[in-house]
Protein backbone atom coordinates (compact mmCIF):
# COMPACT_ATOMS: atom_id res chain seq x y z
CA UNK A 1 20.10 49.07 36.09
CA UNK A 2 20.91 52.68 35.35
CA UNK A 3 24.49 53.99 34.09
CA UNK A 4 25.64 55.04 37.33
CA UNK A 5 24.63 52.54 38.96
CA UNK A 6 26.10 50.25 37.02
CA UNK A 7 29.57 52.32 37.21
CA UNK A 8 28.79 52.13 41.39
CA UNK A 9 28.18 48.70 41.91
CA UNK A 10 31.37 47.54 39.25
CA UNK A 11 33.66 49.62 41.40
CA UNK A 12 32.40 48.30 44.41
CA UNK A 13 33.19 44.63 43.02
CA UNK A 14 36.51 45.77 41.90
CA UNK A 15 37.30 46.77 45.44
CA UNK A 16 35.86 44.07 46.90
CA UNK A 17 37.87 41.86 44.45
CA UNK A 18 40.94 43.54 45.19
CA UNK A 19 41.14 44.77 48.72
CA UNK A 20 43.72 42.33 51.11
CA UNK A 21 42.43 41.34 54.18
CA UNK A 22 46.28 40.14 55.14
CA UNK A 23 46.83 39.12 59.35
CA UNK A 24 49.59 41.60 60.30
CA UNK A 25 52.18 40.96 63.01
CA UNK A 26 54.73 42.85 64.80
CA UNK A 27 57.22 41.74 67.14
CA UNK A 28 60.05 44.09 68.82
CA UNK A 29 63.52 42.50 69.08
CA UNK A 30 66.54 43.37 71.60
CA UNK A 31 69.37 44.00 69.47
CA UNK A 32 71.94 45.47 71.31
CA UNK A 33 72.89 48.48 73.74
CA UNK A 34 75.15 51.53 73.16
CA UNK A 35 76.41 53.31 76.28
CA UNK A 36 76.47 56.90 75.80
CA UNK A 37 78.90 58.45 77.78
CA UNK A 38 78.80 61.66 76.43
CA UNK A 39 75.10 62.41 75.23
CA UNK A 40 75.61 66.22 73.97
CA UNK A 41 77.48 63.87 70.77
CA UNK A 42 73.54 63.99 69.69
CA UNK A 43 72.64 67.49 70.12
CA UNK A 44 74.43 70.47 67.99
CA UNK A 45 71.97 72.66 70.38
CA UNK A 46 74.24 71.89 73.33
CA UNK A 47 71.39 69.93 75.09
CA UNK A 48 72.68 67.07 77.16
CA UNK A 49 76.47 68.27 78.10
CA UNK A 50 77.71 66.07 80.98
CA UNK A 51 75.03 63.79 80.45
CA UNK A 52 74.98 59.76 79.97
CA UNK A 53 72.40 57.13 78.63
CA UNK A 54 71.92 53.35 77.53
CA UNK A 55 70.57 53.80 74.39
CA UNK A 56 68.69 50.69 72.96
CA UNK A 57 69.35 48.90 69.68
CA UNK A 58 66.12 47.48 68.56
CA UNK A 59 64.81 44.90 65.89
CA UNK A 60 61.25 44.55 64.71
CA UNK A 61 59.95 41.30 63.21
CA UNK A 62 56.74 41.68 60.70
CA UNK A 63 54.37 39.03 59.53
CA UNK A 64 52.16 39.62 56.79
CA UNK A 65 50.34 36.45 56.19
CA UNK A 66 52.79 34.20 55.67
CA UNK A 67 55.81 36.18 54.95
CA UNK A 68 58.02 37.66 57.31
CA UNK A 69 59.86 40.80 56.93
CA UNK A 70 62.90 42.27 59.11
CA UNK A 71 63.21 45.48 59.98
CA UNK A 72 67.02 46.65 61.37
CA UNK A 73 69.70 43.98 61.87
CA UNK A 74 71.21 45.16 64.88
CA UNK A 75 74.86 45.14 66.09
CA UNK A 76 77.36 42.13 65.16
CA UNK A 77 77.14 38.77 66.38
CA UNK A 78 81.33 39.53 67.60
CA UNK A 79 79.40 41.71 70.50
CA UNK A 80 77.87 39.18 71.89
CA UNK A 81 79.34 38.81 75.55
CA UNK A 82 81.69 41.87 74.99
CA UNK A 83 82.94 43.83 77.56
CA UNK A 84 81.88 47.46 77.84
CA UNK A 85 85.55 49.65 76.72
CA UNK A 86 85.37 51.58 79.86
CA UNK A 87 87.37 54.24 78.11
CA UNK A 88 84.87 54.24 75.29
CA UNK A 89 82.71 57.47 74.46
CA UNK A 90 80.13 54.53 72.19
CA UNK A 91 80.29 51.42 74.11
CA UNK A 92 77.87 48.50 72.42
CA UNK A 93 76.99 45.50 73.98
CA UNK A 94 74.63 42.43 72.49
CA UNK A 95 73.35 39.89 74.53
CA UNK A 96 71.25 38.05 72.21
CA UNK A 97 71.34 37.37 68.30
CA UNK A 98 68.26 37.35 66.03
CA UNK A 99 68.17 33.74 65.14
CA UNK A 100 67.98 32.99 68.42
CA UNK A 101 64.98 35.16 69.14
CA UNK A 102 63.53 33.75 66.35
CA UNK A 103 63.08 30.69 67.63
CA UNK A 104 61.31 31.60 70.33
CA UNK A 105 58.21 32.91 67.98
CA UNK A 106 58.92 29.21 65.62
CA UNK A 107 60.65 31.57 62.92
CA UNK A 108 63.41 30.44 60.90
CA UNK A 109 66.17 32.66 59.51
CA UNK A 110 65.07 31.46 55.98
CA UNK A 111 61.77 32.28 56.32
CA UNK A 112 62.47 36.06 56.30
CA UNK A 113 61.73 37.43 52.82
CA UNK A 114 62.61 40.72 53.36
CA UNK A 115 65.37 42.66 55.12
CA UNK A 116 64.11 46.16 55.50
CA UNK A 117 67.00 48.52 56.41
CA UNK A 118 66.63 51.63 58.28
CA UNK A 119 69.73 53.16 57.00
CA UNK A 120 73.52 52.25 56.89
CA UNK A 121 75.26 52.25 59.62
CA UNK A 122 76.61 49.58 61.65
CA UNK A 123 74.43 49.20 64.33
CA UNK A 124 71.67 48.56 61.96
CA UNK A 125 72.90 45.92 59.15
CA UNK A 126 75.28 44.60 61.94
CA UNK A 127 73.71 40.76 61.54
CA UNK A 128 72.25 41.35 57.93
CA UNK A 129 74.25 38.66 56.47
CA UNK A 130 72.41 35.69 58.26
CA UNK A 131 69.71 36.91 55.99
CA UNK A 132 71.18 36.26 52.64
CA UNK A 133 68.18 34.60 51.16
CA UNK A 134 66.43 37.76 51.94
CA UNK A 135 65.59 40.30 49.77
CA UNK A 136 67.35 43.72 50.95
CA UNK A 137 65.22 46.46 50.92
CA UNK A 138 67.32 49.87 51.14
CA UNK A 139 67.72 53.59 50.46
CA UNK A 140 69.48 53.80 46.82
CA UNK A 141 71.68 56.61 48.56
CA UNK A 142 72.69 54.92 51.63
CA UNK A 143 73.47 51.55 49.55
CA UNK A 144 75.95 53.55 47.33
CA UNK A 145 77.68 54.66 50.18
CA UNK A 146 78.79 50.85 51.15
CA UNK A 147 80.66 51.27 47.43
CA UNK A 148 82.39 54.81 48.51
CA UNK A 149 85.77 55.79 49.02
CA UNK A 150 86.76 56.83 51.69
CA UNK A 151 83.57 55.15 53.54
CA UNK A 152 81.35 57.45 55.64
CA UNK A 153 81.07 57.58 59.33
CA UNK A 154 79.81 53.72 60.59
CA UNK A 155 80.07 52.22 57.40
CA UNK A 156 81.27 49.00 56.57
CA UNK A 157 80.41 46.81 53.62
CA UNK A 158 81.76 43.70 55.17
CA UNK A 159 78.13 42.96 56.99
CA UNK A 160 75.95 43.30 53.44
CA UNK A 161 78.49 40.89 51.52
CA UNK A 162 76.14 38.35 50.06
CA UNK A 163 74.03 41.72 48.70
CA UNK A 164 77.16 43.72 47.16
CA UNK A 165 79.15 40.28 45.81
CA UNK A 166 75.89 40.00 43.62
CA UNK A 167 74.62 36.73 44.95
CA UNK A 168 71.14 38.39 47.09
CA UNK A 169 68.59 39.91 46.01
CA UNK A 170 68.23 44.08 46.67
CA UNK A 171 65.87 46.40 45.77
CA UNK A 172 67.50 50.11 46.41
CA UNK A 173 64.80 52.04 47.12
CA UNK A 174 64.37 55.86 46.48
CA UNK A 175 60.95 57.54 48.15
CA UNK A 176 58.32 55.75 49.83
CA UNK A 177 57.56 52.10 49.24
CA UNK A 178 54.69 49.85 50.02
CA UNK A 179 55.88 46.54 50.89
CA UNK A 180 53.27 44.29 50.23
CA UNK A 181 50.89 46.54 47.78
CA UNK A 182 48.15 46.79 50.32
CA UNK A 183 49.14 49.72 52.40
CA UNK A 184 49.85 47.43 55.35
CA UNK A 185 53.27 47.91 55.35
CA UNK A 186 55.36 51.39 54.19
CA UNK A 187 58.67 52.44 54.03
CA UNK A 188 59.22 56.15 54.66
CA UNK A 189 61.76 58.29 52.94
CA UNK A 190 62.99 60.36 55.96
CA UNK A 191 66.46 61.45 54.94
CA UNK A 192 68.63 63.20 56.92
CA UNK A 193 70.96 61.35 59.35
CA UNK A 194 72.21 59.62 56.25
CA UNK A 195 71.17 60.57 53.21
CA UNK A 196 69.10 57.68 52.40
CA UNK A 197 67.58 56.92 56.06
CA UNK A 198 64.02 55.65 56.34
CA UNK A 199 61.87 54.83 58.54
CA UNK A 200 58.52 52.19 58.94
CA UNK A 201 54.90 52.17 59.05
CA UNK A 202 53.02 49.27 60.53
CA UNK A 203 49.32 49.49 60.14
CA UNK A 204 47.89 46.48 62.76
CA UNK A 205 44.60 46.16 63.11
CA UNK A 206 43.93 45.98 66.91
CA UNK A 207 47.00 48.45 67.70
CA UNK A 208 46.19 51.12 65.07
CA UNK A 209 49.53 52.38 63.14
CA UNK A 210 53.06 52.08 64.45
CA UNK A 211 56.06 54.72 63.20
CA UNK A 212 58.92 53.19 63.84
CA UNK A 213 61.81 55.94 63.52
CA UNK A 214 64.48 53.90 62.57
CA UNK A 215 67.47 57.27 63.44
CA UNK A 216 65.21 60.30 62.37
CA UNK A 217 66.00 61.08 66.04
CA UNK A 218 67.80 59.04 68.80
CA UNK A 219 66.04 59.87 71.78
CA UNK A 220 62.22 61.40 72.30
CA UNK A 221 63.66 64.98 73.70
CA UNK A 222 65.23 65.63 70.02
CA UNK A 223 62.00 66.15 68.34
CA UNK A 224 61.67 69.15 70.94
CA UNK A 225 64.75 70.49 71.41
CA UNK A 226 65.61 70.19 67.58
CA UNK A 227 68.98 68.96 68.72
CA UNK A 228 70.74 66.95 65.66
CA UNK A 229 73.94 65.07 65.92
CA UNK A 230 76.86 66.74 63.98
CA UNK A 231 77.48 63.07 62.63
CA UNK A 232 74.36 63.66 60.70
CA UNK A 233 74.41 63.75 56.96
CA UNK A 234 72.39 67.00 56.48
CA UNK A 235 70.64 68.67 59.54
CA UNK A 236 67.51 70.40 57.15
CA UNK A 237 66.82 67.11 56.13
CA UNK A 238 66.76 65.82 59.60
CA UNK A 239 64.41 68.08 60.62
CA UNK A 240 62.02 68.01 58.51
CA UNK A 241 62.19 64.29 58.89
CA UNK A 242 61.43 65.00 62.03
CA UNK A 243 58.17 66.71 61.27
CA UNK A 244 56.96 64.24 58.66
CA UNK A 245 57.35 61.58 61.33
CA UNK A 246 55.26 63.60 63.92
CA UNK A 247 52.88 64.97 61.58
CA UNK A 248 51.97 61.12 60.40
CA UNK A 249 51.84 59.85 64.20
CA UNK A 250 49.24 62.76 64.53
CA UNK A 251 47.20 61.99 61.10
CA UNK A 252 46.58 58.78 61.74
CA UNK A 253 46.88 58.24 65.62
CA UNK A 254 50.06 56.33 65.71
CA UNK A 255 52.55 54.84 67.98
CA UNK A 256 55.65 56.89 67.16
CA UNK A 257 58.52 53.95 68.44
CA UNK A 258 62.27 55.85 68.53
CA UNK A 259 64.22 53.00 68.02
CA UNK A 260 67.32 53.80 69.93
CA UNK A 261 65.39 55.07 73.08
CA UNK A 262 65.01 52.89 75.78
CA UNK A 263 61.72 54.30 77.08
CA UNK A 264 60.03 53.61 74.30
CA UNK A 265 60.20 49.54 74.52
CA UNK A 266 57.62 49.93 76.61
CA UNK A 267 55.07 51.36 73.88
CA UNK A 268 55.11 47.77 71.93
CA UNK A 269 54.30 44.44 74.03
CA UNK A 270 56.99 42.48 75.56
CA UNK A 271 58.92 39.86 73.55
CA UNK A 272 57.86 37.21 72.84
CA UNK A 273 54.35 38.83 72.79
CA UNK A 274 53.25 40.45 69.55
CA UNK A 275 51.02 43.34 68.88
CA UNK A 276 48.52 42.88 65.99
């Protein structure tokens, strides 16, 4: 056998030898509601004044093999069966908890390995601490704001206890990140609504790639209208957040999923179904 053909048919074996064939999984979970009275809140371009919407609080379960990851935690269990504040500009509601859902695809809250995080905020660690064998797998930035004083806008340590007492496992994550070290799974640095926000990419095999946004924008007319919430941590970042995420879903053909709007449940299959 020739030189290069030697040096062609070792790296073929070494990809052979190394590539993961791995059966990925992705479930969407209902998490919660927020009734937006006032929708201009999430535009600083004065889109939306007068306007209202349900926004949706969603949850995303991910198998890879045998391990199961989390993404988002969703609002508190004390919502469940809460009354809407009628005087309320943000009024969340839950209807369902995780471990609950769970069950219905035969998980068990212990099985989940990994709690991916989105970004800080409430709404989004909200039942993180029925997770706490879990690993948590967060922005550095957004996990030093749970230690800050005064806390930031929707912050509140209380609902990542077991991880800031010391006694779970977190892994603070600065960049991008491949979860399982075979491209399946990636978490996106897309700062800008807090300063550590990311987002996730699910590569399936009969679906093609899923973006889920976790809060580079709110609502699908925000990537147009370039309208960013004055709650947000820095609007540059925000936008070009914005355009990573939409640049990606056009490389690679992908189901860009905005988390928080409604319309878009419709783009993954209908719990308890799964795409794959």
């Amino acid at each position: 056998m020739s030189p290069i053909a030697t040096i062609l048919f070792s790296a073929a074996a070494l990809t052979a030898s190394t590539a993961h064939s791995a059966a990925v999984e992705l479930w969407r979970l209902d998490c919660g509601e927020i009734e937006v009275r006032d929708l201009s809140l999430f535009s600083d371009t004065y889109n939306h004044v007068g306007e209202k919407r349900t926004l949706t609080d969603s949850c995303y379960v991910i198998r890879h093999d045998r391990d199961y990851m989390l993404w988002d935690a969703g609002l508190p269990v004390g919502l469940l069966g809460a009354k809407l504040d009628p005087k309320a500009t943000l009024a969340p509601t839950l209807a369902k908890d995780i471990p609950s859902q769970l069950a219905e695809i035969d998980v068990k809250p212990e099985q989940i390995s990994r709690l991916g995080i989105s970004h800080n905020h409430f709404d989004h660690v909200g039942q993180a601490a029925t997770f706490p064998q879990a690993k948590l797998m967060i922005g550095a930035a957004d996990f030093a704001q749970f230690k800050a004083d005064p806390l930031p806008f929707a912050v509140d340590p209380a609902f990542i206890k077991p991880w800031l007492d010391g006694g779970s496992k977190v892994d603070t994550i600065s960049g991008d990140r491949d979860v399982f070290g075979d491209g399946t799974v990636t978490i996106l640095s897309t700062p800008g609504h807090t300063p550590g926000e990311t987002s996730l990419l699910v590569r399936l095999v009969e679906t093609g790639a899923v973006l889920l946004s976790g809060d580079v924008a709110h609502f699908e007319e925000q990537f147009e209208s370039r309208g960013v919430p004055g709650f947000n941590f820095d609007r540059a970042e925000t936008l070009a957040s914005m355009e990573r995420l939409t640049g990606i879903a056009k490389a690679l053909d992908a189901t860009l999923v905005v988390q928080h709007d409604a319309k878009d449940i419709a783009k993954l299959p209908a719990f308890p179904k799964s795409a794959r």
